[in-house]
C-alpha atoms as a PDB file:
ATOM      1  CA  UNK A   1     125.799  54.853 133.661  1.00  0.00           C
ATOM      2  CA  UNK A   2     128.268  53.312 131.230  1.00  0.00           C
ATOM      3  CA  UNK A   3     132.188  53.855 132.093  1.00  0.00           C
ATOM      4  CA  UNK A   4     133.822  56.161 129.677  1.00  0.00           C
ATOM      5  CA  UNK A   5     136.910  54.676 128.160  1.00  0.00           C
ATOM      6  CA  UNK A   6     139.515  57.083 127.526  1.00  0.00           C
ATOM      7  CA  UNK A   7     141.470  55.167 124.937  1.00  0.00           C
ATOM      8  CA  UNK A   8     138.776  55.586 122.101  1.00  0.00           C
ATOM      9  CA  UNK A   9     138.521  59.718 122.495  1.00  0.00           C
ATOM     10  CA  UNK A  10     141.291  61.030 120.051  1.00  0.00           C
ATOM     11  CA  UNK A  11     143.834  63.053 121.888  1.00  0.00           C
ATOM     12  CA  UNK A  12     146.055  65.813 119.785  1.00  0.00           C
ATOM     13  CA  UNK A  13     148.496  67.888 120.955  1.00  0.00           C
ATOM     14  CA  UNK A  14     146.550  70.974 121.310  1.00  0.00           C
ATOM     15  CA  UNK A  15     143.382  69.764 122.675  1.00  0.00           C
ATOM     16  CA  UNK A  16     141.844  72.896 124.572  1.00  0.00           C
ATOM     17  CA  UNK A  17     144.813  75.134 124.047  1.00  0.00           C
ATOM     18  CA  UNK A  18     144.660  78.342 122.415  1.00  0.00           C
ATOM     19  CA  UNK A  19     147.309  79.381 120.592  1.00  0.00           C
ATOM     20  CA  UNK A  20     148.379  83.356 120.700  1.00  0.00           C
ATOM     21  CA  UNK A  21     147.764  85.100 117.435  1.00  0.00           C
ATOM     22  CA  UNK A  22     147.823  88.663 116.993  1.00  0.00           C
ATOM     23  CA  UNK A  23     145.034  90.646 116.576  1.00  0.00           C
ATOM     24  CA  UNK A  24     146.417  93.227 113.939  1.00  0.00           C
ATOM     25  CA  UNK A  25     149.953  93.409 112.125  1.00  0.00           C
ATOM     26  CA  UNK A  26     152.590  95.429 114.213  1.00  0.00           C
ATOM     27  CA  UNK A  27     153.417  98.657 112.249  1.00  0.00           C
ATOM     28  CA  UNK A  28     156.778  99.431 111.014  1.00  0.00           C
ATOM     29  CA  UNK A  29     157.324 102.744 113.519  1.00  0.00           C
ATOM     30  CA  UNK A  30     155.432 100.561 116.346  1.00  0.00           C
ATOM     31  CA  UNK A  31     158.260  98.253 115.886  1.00  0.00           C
ATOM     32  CA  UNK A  32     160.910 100.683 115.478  1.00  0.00           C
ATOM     33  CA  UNK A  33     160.348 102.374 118.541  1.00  0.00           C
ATOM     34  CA  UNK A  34     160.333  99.296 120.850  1.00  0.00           C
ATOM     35  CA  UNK A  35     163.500  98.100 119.090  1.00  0.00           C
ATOM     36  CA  UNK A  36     165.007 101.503 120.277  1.00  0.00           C
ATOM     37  CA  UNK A  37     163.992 101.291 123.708  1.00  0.00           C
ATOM     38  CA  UNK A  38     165.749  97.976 124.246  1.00  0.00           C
ATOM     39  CA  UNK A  39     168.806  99.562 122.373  1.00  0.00           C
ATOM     40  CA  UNK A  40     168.848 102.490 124.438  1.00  0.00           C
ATOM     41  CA  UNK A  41     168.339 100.083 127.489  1.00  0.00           C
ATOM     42  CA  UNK A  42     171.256  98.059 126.395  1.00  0.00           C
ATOM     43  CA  UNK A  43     173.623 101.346 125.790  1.00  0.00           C
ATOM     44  CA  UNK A  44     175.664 101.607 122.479  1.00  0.00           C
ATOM     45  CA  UNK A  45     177.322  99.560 120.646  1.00  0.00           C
ATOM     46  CA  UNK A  46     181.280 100.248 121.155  1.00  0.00           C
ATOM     47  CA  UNK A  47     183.034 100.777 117.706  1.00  0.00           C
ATOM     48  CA  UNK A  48     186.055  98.391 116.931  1.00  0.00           C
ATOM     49  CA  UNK A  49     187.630  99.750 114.288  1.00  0.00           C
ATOM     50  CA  UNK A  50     189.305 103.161 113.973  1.00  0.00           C
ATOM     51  CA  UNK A  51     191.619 104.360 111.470  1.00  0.00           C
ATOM     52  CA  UNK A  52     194.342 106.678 111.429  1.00  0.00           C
ATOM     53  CA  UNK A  53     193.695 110.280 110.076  1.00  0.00           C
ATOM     54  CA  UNK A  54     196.171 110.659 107.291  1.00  0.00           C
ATOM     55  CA  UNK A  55     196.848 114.540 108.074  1.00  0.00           C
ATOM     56  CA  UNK A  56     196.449 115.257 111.715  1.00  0.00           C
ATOM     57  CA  UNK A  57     197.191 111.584 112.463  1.00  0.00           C
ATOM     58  CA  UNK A  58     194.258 111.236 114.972  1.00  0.00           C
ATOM     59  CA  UNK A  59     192.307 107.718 115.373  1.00  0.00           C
ATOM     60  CA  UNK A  60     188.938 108.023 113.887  1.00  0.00           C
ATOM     61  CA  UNK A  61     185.868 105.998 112.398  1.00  0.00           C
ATOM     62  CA  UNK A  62     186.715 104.425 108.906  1.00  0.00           C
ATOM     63  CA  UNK A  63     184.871 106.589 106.011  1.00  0.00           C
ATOM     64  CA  UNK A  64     184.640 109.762 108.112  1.00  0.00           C
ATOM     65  CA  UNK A  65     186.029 112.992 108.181  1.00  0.00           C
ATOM     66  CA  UNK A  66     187.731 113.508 110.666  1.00  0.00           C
ATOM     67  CA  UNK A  67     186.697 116.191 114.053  1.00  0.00           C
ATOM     68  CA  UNK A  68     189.204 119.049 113.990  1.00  0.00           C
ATOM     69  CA  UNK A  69     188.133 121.817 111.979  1.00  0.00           C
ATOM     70  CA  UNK A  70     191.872 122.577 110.797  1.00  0.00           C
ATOM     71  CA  UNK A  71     192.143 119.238 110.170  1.00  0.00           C
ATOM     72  CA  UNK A  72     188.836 118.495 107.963  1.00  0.00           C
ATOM     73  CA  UNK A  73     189.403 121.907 106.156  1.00  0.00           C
ATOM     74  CA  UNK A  74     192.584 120.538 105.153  1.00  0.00           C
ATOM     75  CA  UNK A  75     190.821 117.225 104.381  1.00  0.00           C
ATOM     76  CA  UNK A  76     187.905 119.126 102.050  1.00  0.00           C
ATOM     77  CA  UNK A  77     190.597 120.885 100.008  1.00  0.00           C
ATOM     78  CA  UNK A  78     192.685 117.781  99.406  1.00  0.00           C
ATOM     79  CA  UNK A  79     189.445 115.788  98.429  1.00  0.00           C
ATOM     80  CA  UNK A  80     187.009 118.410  96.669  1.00  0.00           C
END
């Protein structure tokens, strides 16, 4: 039997590896539901900016009305 020399055989980088390939394309709800399971794993987000209410004078998101129902009546007849 003759010796086999190694050398000659060409060896590449991904000689007898399979690479992972998916079998079918992830659908968009698929994806959106595991993306909320880590989020709800991971808790909210906390919010860092809060503005002040200009009539009850109460911190509160930017670009919202604001909770209080005296307050956001007041708010709806100012702005409407």
């Amino acid at each position: 039997m003759p010796a086999i020399d190694r050398q000659q055989q060409p060896v590449g980088l991904f000689d007898g590896l399979l690479l992972a390939v998916q079998k079918k394309r992830t659908s968009y709800t698929r994806k959106r539901i595991r993306q909320a399971g880590k989020v709800a794993a991971r808790g909210p987000k906390l919010q860092e900016t809060f503005n002040m209410c200009p009539v009850c004078e109460r911190m509160r998101q930017p670009h919202r009305v604001c909770d209080r129902e005296d307050c956001s009546t007041m708010m709806r007849s100012r702005w409407f």
